[in-house]
Protein backbone atom coordinates (compact mmCIF):
# COMPACT_ATOMS: atom_id res chain seq x y z
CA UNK A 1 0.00 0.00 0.00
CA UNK A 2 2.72 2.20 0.60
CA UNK A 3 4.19 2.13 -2.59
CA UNK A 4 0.30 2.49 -4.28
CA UNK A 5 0.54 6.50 -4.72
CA UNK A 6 3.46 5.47 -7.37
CA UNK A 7 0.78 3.78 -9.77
CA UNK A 8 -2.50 6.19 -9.39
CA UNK A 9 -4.06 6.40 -12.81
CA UNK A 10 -3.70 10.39 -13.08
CA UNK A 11 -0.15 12.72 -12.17
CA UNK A 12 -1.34 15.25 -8.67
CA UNK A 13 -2.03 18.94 -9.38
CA UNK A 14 1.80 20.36 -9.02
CA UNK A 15 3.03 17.55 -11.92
CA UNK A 16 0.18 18.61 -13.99
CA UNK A 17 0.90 22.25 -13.62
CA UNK A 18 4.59 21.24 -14.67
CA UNK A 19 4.28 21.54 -18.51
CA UNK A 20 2.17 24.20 -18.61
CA UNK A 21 3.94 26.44 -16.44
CA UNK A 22 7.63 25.44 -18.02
CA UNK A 23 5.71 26.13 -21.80
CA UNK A 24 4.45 29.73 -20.44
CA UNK A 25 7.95 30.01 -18.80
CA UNK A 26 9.39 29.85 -22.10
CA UNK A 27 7.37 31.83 -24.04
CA UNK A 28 7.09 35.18 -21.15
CA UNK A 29 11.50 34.32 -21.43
CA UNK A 30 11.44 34.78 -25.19
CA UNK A 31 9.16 37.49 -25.49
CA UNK A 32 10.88 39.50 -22.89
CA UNK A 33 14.28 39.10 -24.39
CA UNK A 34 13.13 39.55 -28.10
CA UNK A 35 9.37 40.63 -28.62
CA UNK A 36 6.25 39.47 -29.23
CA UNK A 37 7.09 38.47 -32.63
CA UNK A 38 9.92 36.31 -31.63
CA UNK A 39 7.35 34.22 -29.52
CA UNK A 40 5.19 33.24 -32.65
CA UNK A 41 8.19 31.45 -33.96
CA UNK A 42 9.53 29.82 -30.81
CA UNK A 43 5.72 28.46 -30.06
CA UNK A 44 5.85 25.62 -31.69
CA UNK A 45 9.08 24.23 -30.28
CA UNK A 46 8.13 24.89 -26.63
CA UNK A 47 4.92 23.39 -26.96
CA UNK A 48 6.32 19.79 -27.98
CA UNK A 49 8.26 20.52 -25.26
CA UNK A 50 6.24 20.87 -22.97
CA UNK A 51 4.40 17.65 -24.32
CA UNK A 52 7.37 15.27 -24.19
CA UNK A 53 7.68 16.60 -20.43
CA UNK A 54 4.04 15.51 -19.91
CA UNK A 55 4.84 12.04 -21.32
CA UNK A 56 8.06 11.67 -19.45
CA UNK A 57 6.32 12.51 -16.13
CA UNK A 58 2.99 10.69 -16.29
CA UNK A 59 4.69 7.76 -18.08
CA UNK A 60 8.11 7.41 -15.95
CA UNK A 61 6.60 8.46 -13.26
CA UNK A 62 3.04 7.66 -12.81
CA UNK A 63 2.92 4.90 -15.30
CA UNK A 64 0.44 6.24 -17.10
CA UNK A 65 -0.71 3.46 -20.50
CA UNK A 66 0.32 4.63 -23.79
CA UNK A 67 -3.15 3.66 -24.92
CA UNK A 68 -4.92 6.69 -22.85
CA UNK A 69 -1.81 9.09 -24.19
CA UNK A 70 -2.88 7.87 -27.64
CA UNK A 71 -6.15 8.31 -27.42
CA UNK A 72 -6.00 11.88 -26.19
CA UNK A 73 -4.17 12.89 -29.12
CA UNK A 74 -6.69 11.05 -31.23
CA UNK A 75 -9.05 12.92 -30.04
CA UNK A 76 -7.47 16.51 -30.05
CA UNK A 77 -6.84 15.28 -33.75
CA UNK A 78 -10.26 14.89 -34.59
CA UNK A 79 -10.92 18.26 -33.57
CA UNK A 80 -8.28 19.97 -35.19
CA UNK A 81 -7.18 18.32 -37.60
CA UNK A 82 -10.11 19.46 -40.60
CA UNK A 83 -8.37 23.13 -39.14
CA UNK A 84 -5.44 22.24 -41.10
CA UNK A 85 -7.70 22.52 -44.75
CA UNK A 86 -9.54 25.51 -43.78
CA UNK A 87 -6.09 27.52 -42.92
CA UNK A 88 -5.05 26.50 -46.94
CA UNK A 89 -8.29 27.88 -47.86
CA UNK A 90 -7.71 31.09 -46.25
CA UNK A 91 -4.29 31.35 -47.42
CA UNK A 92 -5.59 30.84 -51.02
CA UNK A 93 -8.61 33.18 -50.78
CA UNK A 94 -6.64 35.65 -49.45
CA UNK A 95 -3.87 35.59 -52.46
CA UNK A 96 -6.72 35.80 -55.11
CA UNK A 97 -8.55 38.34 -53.72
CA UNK A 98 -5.72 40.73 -53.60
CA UNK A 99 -4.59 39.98 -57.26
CA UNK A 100 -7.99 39.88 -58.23
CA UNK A 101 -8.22 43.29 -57.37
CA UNK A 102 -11.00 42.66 -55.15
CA UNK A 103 -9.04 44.17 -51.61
CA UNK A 104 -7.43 47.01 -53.50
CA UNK A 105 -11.00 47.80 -55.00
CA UNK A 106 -12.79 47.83 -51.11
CA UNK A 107 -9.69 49.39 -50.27
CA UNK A 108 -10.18 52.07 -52.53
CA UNK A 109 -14.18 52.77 -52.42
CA UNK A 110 -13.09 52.53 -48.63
CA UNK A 111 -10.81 55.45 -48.61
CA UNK A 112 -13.46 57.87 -50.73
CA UNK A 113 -16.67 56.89 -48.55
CA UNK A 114 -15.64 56.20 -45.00
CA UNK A 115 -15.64 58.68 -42.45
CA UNK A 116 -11.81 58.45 -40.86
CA UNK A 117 -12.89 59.27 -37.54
CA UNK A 118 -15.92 56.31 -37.96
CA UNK A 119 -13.47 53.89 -39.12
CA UNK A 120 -13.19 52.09 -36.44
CA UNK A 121 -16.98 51.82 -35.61
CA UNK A 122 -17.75 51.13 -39.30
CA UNK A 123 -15.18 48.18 -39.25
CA UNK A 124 -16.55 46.59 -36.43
CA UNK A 125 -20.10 46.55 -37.47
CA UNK A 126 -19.36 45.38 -40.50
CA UNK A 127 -17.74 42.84 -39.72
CA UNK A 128 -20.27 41.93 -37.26
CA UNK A 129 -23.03 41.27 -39.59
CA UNK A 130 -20.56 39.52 -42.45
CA UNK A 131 -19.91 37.35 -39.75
CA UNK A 132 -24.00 36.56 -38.38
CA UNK A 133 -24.32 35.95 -42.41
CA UNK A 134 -21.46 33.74 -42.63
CA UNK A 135 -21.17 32.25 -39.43
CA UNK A 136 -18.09 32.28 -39.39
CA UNK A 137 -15.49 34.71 -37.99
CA UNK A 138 -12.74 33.02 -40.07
CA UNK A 139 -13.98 34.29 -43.29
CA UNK A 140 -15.36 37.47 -42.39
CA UNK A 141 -11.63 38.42 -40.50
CA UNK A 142 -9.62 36.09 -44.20
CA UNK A 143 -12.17 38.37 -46.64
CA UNK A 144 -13.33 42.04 -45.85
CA UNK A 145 -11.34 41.83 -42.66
CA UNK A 146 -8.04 42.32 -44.75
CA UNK A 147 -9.45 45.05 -46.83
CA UNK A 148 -10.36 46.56 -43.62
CA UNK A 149 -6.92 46.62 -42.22
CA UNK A 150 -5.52 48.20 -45.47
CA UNK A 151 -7.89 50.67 -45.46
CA UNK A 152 -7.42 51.16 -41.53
CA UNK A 153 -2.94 51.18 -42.06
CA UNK A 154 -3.82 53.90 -44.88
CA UNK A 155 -6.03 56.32 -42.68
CA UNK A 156 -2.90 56.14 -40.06
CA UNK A 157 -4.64 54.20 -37.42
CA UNK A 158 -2.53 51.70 -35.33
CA UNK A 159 -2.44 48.06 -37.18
CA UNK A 160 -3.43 46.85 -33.09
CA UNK A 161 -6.60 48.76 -33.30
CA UNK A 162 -7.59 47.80 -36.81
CA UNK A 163 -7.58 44.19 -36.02
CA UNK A 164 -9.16 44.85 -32.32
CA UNK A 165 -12.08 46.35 -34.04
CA UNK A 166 -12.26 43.30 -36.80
CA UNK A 167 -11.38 40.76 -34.37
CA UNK A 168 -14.67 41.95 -32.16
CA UNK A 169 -16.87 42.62 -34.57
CA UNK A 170 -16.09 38.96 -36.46
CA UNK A 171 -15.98 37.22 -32.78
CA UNK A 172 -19.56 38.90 -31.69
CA UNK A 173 -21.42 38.01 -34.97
CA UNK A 174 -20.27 34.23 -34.68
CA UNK A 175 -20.78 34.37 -31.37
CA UNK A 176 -24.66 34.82 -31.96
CA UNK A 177 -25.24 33.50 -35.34
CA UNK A 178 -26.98 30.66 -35.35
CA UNK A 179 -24.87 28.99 -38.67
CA UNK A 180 -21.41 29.44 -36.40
CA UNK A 181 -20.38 25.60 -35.41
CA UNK A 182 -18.88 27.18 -31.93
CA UNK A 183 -22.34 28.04 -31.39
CA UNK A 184 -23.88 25.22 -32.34
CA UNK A 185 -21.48 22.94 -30.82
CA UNK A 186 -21.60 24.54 -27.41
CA UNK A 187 -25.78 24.86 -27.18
CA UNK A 188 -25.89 21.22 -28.39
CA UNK A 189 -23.18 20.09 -25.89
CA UNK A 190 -25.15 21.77 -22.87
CA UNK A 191 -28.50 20.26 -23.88
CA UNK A 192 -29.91 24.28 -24.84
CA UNK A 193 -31.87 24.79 -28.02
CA UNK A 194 -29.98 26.69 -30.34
CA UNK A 195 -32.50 30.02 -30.27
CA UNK A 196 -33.29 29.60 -26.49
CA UNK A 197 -28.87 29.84 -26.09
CA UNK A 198 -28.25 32.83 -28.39
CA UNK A 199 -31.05 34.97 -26.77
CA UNK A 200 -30.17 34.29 -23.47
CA UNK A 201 -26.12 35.64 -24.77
CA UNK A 202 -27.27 38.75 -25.46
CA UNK A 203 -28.05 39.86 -22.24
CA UNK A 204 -23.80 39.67 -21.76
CA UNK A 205 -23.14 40.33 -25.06
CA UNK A 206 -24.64 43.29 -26.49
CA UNK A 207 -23.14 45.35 -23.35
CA UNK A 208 -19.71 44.08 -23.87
CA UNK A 209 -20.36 44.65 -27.94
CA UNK A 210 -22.03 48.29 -26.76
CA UNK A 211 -18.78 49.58 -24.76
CA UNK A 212 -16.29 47.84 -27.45
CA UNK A 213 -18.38 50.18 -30.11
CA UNK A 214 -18.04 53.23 -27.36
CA UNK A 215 -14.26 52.76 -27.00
CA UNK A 216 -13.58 52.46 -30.82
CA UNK A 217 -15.55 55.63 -31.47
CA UNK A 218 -13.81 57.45 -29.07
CA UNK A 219 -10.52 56.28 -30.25
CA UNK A 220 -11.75 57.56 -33.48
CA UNK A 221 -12.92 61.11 -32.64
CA UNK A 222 -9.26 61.48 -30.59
CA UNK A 223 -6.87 60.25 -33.16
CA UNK A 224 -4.30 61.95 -35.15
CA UNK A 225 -5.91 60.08 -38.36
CA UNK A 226 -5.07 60.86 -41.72
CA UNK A 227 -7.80 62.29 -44.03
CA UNK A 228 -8.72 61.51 -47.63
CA UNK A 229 -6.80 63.94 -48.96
CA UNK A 230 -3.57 63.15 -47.57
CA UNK A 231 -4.43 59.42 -49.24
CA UNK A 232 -4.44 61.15 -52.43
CA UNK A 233 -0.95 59.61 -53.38
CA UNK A 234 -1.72 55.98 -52.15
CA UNK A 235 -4.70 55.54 -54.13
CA UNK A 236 -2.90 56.85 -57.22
CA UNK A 237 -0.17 54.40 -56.66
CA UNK A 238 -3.35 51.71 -56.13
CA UNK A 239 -5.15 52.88 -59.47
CA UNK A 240 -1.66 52.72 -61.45
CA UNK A 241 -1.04 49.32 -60.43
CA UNK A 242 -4.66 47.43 -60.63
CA UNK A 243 -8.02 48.19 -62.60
CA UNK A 244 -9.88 49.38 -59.95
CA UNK A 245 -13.40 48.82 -61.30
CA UNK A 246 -16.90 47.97 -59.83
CA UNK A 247 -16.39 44.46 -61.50
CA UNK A 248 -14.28 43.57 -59.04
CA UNK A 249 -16.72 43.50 -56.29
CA UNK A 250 -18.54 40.35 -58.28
CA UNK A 251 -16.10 38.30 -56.03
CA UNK A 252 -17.75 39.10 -52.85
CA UNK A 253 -21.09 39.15 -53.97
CA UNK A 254 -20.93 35.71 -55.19
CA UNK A 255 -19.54 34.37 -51.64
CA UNK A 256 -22.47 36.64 -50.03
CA UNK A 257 -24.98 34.73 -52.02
CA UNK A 258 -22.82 31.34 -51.33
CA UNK A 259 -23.27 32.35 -47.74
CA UNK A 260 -26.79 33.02 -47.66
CA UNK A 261 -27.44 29.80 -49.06
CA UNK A 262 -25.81 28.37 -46.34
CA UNK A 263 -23.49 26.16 -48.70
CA UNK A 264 -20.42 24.78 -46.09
CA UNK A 265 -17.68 27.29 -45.49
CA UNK A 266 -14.87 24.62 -46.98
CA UNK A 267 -17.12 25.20 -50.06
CA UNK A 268 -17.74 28.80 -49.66
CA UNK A 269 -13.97 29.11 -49.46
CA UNK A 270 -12.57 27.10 -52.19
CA UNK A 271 -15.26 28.69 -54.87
CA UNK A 272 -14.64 32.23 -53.66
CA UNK A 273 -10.74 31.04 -54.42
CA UNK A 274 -11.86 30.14 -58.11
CA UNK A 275 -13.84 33.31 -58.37
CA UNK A 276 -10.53 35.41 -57.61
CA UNK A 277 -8.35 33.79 -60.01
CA UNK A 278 -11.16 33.49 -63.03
CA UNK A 279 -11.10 37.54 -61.74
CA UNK A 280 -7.44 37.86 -61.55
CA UNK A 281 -6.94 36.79 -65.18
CA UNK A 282 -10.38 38.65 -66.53
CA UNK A 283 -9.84 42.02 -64.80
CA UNK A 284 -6.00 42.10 -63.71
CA UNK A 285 -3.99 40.26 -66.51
CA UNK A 286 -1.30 42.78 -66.27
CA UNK A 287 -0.78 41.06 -62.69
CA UNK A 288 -0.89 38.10 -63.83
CA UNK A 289 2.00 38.65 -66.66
CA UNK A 290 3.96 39.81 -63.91
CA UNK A 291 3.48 36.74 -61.92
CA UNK A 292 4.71 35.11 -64.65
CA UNK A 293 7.58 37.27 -65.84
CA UNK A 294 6.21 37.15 -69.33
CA UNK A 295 3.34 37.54 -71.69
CA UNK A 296 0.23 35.07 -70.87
CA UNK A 297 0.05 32.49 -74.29
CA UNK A 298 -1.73 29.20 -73.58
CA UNK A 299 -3.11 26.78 -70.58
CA UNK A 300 0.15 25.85 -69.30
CA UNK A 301 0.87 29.70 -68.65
CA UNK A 302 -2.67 30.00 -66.60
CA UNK A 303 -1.68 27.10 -64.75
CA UNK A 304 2.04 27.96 -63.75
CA UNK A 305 0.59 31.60 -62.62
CA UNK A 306 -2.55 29.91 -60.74
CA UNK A 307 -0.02 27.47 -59.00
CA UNK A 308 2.78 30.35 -58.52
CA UNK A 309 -0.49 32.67 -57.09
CA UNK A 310 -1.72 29.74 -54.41
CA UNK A 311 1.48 28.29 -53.38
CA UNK A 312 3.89 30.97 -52.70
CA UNK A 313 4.77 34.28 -51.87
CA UNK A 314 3.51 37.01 -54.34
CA UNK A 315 4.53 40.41 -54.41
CA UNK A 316 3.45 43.04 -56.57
CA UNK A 317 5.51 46.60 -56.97
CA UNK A 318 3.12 49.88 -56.89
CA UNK A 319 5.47 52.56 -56.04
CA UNK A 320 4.74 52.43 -52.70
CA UNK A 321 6.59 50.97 -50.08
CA UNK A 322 4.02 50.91 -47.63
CA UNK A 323 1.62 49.75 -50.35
CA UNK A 324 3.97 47.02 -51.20
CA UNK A 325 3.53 45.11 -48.06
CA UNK A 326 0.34 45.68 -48.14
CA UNK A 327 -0.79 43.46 -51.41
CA UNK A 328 1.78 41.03 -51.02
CA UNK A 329 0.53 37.41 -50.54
CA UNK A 330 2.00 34.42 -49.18
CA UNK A 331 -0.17 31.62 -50.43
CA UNK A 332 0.01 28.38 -48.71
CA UNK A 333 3.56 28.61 -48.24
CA UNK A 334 3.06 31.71 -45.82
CA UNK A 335 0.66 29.70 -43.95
CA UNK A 336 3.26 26.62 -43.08
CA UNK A 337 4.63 28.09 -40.03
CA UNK A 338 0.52 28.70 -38.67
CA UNK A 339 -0.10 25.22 -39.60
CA UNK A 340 3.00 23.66 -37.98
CA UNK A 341 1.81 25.97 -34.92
CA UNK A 342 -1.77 24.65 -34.89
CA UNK A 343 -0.40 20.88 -35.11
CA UNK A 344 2.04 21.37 -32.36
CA UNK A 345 -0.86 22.39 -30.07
CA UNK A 346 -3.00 19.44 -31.42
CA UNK A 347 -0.41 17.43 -29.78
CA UNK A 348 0.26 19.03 -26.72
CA UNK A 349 -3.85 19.16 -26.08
CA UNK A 350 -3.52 15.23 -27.15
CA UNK A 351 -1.31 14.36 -24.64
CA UNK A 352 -2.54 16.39 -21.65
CA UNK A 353 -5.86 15.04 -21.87
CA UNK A 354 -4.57 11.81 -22.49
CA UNK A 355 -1.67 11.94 -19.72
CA UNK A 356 -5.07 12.50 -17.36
CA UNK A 357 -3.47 15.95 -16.29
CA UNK A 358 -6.45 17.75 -17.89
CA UNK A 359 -9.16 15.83 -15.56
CA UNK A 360 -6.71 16.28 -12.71
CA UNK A 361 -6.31 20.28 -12.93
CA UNK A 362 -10.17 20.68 -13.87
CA UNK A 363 -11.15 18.27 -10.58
CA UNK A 364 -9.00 21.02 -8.49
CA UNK A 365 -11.25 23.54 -10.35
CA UNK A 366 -14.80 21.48 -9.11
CA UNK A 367 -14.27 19.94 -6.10
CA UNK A 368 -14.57 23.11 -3.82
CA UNK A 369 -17.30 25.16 -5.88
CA UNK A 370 -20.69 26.03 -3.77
CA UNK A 371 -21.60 29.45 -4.60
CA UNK A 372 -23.55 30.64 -8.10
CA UNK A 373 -20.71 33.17 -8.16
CA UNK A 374 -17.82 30.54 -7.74
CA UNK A 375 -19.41 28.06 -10.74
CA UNK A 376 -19.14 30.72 -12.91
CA UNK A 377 -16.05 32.25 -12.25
CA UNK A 378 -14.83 28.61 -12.31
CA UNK A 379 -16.68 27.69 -15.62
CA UNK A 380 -14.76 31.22 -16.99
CA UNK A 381 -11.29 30.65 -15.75
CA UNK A 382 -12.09 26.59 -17.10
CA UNK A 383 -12.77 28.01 -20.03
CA UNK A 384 -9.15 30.11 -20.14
CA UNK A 385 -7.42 27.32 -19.22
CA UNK A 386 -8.72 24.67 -21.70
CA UNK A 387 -7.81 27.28 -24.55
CA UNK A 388 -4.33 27.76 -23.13
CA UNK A 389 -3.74 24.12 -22.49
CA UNK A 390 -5.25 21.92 -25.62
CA UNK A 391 -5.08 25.40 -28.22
CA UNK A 392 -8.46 24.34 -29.94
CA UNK A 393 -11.46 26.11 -29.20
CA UNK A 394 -14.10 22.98 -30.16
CA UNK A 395 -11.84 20.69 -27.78
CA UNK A 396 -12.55 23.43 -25.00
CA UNK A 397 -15.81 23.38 -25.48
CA UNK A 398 -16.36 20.19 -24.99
CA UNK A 399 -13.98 20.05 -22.38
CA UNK A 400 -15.85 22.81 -20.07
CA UNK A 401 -19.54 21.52 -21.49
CA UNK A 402 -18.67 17.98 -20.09
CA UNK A 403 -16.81 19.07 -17.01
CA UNK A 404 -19.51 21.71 -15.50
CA UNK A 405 -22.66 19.87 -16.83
CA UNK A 406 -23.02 17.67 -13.44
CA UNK A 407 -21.99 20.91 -11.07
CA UNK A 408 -24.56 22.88 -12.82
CA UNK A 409 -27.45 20.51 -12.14
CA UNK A 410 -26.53 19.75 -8.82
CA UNK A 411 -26.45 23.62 -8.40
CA UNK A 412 -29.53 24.17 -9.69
CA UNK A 413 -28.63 26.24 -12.24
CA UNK A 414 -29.74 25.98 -15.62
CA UNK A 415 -28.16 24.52 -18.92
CA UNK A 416 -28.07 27.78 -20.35
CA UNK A 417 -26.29 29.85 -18.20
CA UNK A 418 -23.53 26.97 -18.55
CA UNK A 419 -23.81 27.37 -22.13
CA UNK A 420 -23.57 31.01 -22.35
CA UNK A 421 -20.87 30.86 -19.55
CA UNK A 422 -18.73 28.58 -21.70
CA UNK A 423 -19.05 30.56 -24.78
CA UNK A 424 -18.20 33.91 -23.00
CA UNK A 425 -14.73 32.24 -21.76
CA UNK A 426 -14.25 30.21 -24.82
CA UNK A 427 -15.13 31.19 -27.77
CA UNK A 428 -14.46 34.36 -28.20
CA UNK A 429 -11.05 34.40 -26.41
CA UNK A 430 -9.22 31.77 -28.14
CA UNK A 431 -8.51 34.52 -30.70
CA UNK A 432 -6.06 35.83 -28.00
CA UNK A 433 -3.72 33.30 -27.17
CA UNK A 434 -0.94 33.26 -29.75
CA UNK A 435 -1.12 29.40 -29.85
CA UNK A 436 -4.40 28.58 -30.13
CA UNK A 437 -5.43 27.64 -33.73
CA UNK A 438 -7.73 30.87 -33.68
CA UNK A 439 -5.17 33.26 -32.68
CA UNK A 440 -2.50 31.65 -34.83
CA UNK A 441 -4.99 32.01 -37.80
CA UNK A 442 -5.86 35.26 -37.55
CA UNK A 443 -2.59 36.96 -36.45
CA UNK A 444 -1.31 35.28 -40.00
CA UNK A 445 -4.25 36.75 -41.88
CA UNK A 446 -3.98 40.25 -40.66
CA UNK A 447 -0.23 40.33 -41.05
CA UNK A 448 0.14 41.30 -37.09
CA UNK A 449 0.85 39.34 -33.99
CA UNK A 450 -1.57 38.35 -31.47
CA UNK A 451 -0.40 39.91 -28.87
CA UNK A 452 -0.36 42.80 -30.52
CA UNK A 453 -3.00 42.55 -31.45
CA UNK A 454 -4.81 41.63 -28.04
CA UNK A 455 -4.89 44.96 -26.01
CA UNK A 456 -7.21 46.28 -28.37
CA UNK A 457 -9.72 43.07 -29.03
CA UNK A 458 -11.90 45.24 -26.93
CA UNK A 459 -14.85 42.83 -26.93
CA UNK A 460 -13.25 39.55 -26.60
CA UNK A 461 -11.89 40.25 -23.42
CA UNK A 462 -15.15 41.70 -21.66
CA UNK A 463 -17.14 38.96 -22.78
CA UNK A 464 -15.69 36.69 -20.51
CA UNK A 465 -15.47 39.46 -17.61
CA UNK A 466 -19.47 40.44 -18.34
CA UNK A 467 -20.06 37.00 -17.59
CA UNK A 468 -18.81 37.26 -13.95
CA UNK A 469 -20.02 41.02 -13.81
CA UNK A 470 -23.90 39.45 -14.44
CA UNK A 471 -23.75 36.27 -12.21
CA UNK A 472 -23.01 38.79 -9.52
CA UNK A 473 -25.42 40.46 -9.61
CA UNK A 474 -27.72 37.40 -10.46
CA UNK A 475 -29.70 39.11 -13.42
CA UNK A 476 -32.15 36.47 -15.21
CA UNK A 477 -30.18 33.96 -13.52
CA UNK A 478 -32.61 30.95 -11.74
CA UNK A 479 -31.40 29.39 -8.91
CA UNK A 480 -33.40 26.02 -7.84
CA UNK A 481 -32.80 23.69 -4.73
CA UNK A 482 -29.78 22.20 -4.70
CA UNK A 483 -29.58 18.38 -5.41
CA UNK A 484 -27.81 16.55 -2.55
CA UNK A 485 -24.18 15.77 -3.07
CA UNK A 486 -24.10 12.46 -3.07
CA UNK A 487 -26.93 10.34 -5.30
């Protein structure tokens, strides 16, 4: 018996801790001696890391079966793993657009029609309701969310508010639509219909939305932003370099209409890829000859410039440094170091949850909790945790959903406020941690890192806070009896 604390199925708290703490020891190390850029590139590395130390202690040490290690990263796989096409997608939507002429056509109706000082506001809200259409903050942030931040780097605002006003506008209209699979997943996990879940989300969300739209106007109105006329020279540079022409904005109303017919975003994606390069060689063929070095004279040509365009790293001279960055493209090659990223999570999440250090950290989150306020603060900081730890949003989902489900019915609290609780700390914050598959995506999209980027995500990091805010003072929150402990 005395030697029986040597075998127990799952590692204690302070060895679970252990890899997370040494893989957040390395990264706050890195970024303090180099920057937050240095710590996208180093991610990777110190999460396998941090995974082999997970296997060496629970198996050396705790004796933990290779069959439970291997089915944790099965599962983490089958959650991230269909991430790994939708990040080529983007990367390939992205390129065509911009040689399409499609983002340096928004970019330049943009410029004429928006109000500077609005900018911000205007961003957001858009982006909002592209992303209740779509579902899908992915392709409202990999679509008009780029044009947005060219327009945004043109008008002189800071890249880190740009994307903080995409970013919440994208993450608030998933967050309620009702085609969003984050949604879906998390009112189907908890047992809430899907209408009954997204009403009940407002009453945390539109405040957090309403001071994120407050903040960004008054950012706005404050600014030292440039004004049309001193944009004079880039949109010149723009004209001279592609036809900017009303036929370019075809591309996006074709993946509107794919949208509103609710056709999958894989397929939304790869068609809105085709439409850019049948634009690209229709409306920009003077791109297209300079993709190729040479004059465009048969199928082979096409297919060397649609490979070249998808695959690698395009760039495009306007006479504009600034400009220059701006329409370059790095096809799927610029998207290898996010995917590597996203995979090395997949296996870190895989092997925590299969080491049993997941269920032994989330029992020291449980075991204690009494109070409505404590359950949700716990389901919250949960929430954190499992996007820190496993780097996929669905797998935290499920995590939290299938973790709290028993404390919230023995609470007497209902499904929904687990639900809602779960997507406040989940959903919309896994955009914020620089490994995560969200916040790996989107920081390569928008050309900026995420914590950058994260500061100024306005709404993302209320949501979670409103949460706690309402469940203290108990609004439309129903407490029943409490069942007894033990059943």
């Amino acid at each position: 018996m005395g030697n029986s604390s040597k075998f127990r199925r799952n590692p204690p708290l302070w060895v679970s801790l252990l890899p997370i703490i040494s893989f957040l020891a390395v990264i706050v190390y890195v970024i303090v001696r180099s920057g937050a850029e240095s710590a996208q590139g180093i991610s990777q590395y110190a999460l396998l890391g941090a995974a082999a130390l997970a296997v060496v202690l629970s198996k050396c040490f705790y004796h933990r079966k290779w069959k439970y290690i291997v089915m944790g990263i099965r599962m983490s796989a089958k959650q991230i793993l269909p991430t790994f096409f939708i990040l080529v997608l983007i990367a390939t939507v992205s390129a065509t657009w911009m040689m399409s002429g499609t983002v340096p056509a928004l970019i330049d109706y943009g410029l004429m029609i928006l109000n500077p000082q609005m900018f911000l506001v205007i961003a957001c809200i858009v982006c909002s309701i592209v992303s209740v259409m779509s579902g899908s903050s992915w392709t409202t942030i990999a679509t008009i969310g780029v044009a947005f931040m060219g327009i945004g780097e043109v008008f002189g605002y800071s890249t880190g508010w740009v994307a903080g006003a995409i970013i919440s506008g994208a993450y608030f209209g998933d967050k309620v639509s009702p085609l969003s699979d984050t949604t879906v997943l998390a009112s189907a996990t908890a047992g809430v219909p899907i209408f009954k879940h997204i009403k009940y989300m407002m009453i945390t969300t539109v405040p957090s939305m309403t001071i994120a739209l407050t903040a960004f106007g008054i950012v706005g109105f404050t600014a030292d932003v440039n004004e049309v006329s001193e944009s004079v020279e880039m949109v010149e540079n723009l004209r001279n370099t592609f036809n900017i022409t009303p036929w370019t904005l075809l591309i996006p109303s074709i993946t509107c209409a794919l949208i509103a017919l609710r056709i999958g975003t894989n397929k939304v994606l790869m068609l809105s890829t085709l439409c850019g390069l049948i634009g690209m060689f229709i409306l920009q063929p003077q791109i297209a000859e300079s993709i190729l070095g040479t004059s465009l004279s048969g199928s082979m040509d096409y297919a060397a410039v649609s490979l070249d365009l998808l695959l690698t790293t395009t760039s495009v001279e306007t006479g504009n440094a600034m400009l220059n960055s701006l329409v370059e493209t790095g096809g799927v090659e610029g998207m290898v170091n996010t995917i590597c990223l996203v995979f090395a999570a997949m296996i870190f999440g895989g092997v925590m949850i299969g080491s049993g250090m997941i269920s032994t950290i989330t029992h020291a989150f449980t075991r204690k909790i009494k109070s409505l306020q404590s359950v949700v603060n716990s389901t919250v900081f949960s929430g954190l945790f499992f996007n820190l730890s496993t780097g996929d949003q669905y797998l935290s989902i499920l995590l939290s959903c299938n973790v709290f489900k028993r404390l919230y019915k023995r609470n007497g609290l209902e499904s929904r406020l687990m639900s809602r609780t779960v997507e406040d700390s989940v959903s919309v914050t896994s955009v914020l941690i620089p490994w995560n598959s969200c916040g790996v995506a989107q920081s390569t999209v928008l050309g900026i890192p995420t914590l950058a980027y994260l500061p100024y995500c306005i709404f993302n990091y209320l949501s979670p806070l409103m949460s706690m805010a309402i469940a203290a003072i108990g609004y439309k929150i129903v407490q029943r009896k409490r069942e007894p402990k033990h059943i």
